[in-house]
Protein backbone atom coordinates (compact mmCIF):
# COMPACT_ATOMS: atom_id res chain seq x y z
CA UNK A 1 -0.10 -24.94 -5.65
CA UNK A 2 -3.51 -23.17 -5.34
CA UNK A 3 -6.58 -24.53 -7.44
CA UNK A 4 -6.99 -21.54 -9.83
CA UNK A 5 -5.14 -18.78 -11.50
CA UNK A 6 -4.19 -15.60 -10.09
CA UNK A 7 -5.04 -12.39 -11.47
CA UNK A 8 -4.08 -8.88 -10.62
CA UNK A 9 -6.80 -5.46 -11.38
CA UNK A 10 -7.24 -1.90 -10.49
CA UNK A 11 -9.35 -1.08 -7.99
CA UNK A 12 -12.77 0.50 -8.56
CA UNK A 13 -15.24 2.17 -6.19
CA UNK A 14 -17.50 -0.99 -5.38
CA UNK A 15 -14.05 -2.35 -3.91
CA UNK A 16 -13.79 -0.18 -1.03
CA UNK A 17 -15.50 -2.63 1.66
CA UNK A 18 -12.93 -5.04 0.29
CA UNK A 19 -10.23 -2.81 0.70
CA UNK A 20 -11.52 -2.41 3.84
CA UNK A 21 -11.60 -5.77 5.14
CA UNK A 22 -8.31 -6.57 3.83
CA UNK A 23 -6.80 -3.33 5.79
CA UNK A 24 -8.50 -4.80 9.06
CA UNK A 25 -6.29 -7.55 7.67
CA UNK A 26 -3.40 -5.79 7.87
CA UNK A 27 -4.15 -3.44 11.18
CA UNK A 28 -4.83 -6.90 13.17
CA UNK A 29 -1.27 -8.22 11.49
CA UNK A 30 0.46 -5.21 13.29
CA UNK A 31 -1.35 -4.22 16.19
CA UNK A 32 -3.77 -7.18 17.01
CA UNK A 33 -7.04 -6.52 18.51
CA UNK A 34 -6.53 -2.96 17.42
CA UNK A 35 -9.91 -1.95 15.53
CA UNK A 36 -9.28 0.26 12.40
CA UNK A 37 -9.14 3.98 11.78
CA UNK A 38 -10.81 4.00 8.53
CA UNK A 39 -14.15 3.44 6.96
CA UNK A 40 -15.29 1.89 3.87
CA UNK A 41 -17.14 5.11 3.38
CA UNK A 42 -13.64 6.47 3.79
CA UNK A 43 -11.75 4.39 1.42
CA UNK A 44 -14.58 5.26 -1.06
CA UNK A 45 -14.44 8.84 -0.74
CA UNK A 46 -10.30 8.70 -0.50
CA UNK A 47 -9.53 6.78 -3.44
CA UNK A 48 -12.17 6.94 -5.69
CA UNK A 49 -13.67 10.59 -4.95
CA UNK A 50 -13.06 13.48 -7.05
CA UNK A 51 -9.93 14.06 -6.00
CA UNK A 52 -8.43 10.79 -5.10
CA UNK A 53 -5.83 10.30 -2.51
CA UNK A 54 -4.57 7.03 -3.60
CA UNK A 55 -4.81 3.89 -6.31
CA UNK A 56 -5.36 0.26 -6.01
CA UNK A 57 -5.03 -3.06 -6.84
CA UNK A 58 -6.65 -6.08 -6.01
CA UNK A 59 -5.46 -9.88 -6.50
CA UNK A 60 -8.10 -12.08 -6.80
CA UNK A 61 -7.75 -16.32 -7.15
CA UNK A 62 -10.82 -17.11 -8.72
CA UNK A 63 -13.23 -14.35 -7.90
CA UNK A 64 -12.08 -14.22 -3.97
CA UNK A 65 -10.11 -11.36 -3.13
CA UNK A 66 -7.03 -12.31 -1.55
CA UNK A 67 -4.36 -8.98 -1.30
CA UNK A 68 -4.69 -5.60 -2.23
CA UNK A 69 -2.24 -2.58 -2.90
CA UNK A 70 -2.18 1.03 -2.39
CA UNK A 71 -0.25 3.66 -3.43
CA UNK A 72 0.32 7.09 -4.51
CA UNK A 73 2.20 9.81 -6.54
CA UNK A 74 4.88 11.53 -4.98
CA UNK A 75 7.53 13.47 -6.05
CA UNK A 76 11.26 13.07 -6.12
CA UNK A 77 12.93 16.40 -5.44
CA UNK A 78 16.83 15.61 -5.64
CA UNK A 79 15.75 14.33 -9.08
CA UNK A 80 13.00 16.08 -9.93
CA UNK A 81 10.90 13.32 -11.31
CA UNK A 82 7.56 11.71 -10.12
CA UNK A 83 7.68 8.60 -8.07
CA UNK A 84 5.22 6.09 -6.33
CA UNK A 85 4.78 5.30 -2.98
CA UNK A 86 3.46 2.48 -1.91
CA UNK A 87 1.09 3.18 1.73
CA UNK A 88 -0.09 -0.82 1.90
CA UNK A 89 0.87 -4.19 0.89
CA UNK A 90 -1.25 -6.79 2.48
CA UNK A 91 -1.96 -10.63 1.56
CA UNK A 92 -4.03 -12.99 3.72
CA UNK A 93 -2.18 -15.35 5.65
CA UNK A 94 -3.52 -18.70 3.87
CA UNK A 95 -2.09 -17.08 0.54
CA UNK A 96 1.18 -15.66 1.53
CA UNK A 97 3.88 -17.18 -0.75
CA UNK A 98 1.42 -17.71 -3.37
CA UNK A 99 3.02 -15.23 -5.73
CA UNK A 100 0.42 -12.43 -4.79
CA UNK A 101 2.52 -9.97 -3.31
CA UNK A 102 4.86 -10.26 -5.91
CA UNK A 103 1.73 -9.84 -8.83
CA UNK A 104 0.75 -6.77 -6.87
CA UNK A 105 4.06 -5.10 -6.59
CA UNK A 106 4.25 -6.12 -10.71
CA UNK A 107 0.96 -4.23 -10.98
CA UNK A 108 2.80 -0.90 -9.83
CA UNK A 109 5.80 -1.10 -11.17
CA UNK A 110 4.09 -1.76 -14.77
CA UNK A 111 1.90 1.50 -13.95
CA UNK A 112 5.26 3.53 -12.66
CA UNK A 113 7.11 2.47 -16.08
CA UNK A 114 3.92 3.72 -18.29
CA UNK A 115 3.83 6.92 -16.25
CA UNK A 116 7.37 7.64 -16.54
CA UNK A 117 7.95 7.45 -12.64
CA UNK A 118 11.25 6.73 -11.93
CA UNK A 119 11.03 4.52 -8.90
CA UNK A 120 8.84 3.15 -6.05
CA UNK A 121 9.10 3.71 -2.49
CA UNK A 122 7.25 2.34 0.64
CA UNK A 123 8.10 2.46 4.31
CA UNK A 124 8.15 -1.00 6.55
CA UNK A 125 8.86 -1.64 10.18
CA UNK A 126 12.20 -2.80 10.91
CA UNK A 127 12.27 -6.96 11.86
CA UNK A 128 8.73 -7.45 9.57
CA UNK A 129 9.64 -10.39 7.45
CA UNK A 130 8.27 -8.57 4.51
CA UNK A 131 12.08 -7.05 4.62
CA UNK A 132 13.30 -10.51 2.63
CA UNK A 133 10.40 -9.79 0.34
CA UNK A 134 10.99 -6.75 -0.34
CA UNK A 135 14.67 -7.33 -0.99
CA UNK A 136 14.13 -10.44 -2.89
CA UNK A 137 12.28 -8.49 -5.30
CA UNK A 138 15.19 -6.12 -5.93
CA UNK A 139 14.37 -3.21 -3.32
CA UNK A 140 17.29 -1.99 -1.77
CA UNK A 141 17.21 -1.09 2.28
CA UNK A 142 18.33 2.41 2.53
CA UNK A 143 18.28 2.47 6.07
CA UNK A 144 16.72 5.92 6.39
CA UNK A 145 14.78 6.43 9.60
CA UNK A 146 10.72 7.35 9.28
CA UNK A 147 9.57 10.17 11.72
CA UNK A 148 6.53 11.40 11.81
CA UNK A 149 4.78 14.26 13.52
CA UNK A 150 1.43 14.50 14.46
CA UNK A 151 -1.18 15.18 17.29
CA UNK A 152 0.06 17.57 19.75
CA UNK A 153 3.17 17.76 18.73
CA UNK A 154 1.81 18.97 14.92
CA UNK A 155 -0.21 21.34 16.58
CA UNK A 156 3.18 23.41 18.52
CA UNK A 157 4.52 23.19 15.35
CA UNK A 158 1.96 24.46 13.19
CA UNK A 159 1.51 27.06 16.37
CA UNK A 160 4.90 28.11 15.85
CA UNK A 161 4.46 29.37 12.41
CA UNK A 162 2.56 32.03 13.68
């Protein structure tokens, strides 16, 4: 049992170099020695700009950081209701299976019930053991395959518009 209580808030702008760190966190969990993409200038200006891209949460166990979520609107069509997405889920090793994950993932589904979204959504790579997580928690597998296009081949395809 860890030595003090654990406590879940939203993310503000002085947060972004913690963000930060904990999505090296993350990047180094899935492709180690990888350095990240992003910035803390980045997160800043993403998340807590004008126009935000995306919202977060932070756990904390005292005043220590120790996971952080992200997410963001989206919209689903068959249904036509608004949704969240969740981009990142990430928890440092020492306090995996302290409840965090399971605090943060609260966090957004309290904020999708008060905005009247009617589910939440994220994307993970098959074989993570997040899967049992995830299921544990009630999310259901639906098996659908993630594709993505981008570099070159977003560039024919953009081309092709034309």
């Amino acid at each position: 049992m860890k030595s003090s209580a654990l406590h879940v808030r939203k993310a503000v702008a002085d947060d972004a170099e913690t963000i930060f760190r904990l999505t090296a966190g993350l990047i180094e969990d899935h492709l180690p020695g990888q350095a990240p993409w992003v910035s803390a200038d980045d997160i800043k200006t993403n998340g807590f700009g004008a126009d935000p891209l995306f919202e977060a949460l932070i756990a904390e166990r005292g005043d220590k950081p120790v996971g952080f979520i992200s997410f963001f609107r989206g919209y689903a069509g068959w249904r036509g209701k608004p949704m969240g997405i969740v981009h990142a889920l990430y928890v440092q090793p020492e306090e995996r299976r302290s409840g965090a994950a399971q605090a943060l993932m609260a966090g957004v589904a309290k904020i999708a019930r008060e905005r009247g979204w009617i589910r939440i959504e994220l994307f993970v790579e098959e074989g993570r053991p997040a899967i049992r997580f995830y299921e544990a928690i009630g999310m259901r597998d639906l098996h659908h395959r993630h594709l993505r296009l981008e570099g070159e081949a977003l560039k024919r395809m953009a081309e092709d518009s034309l």
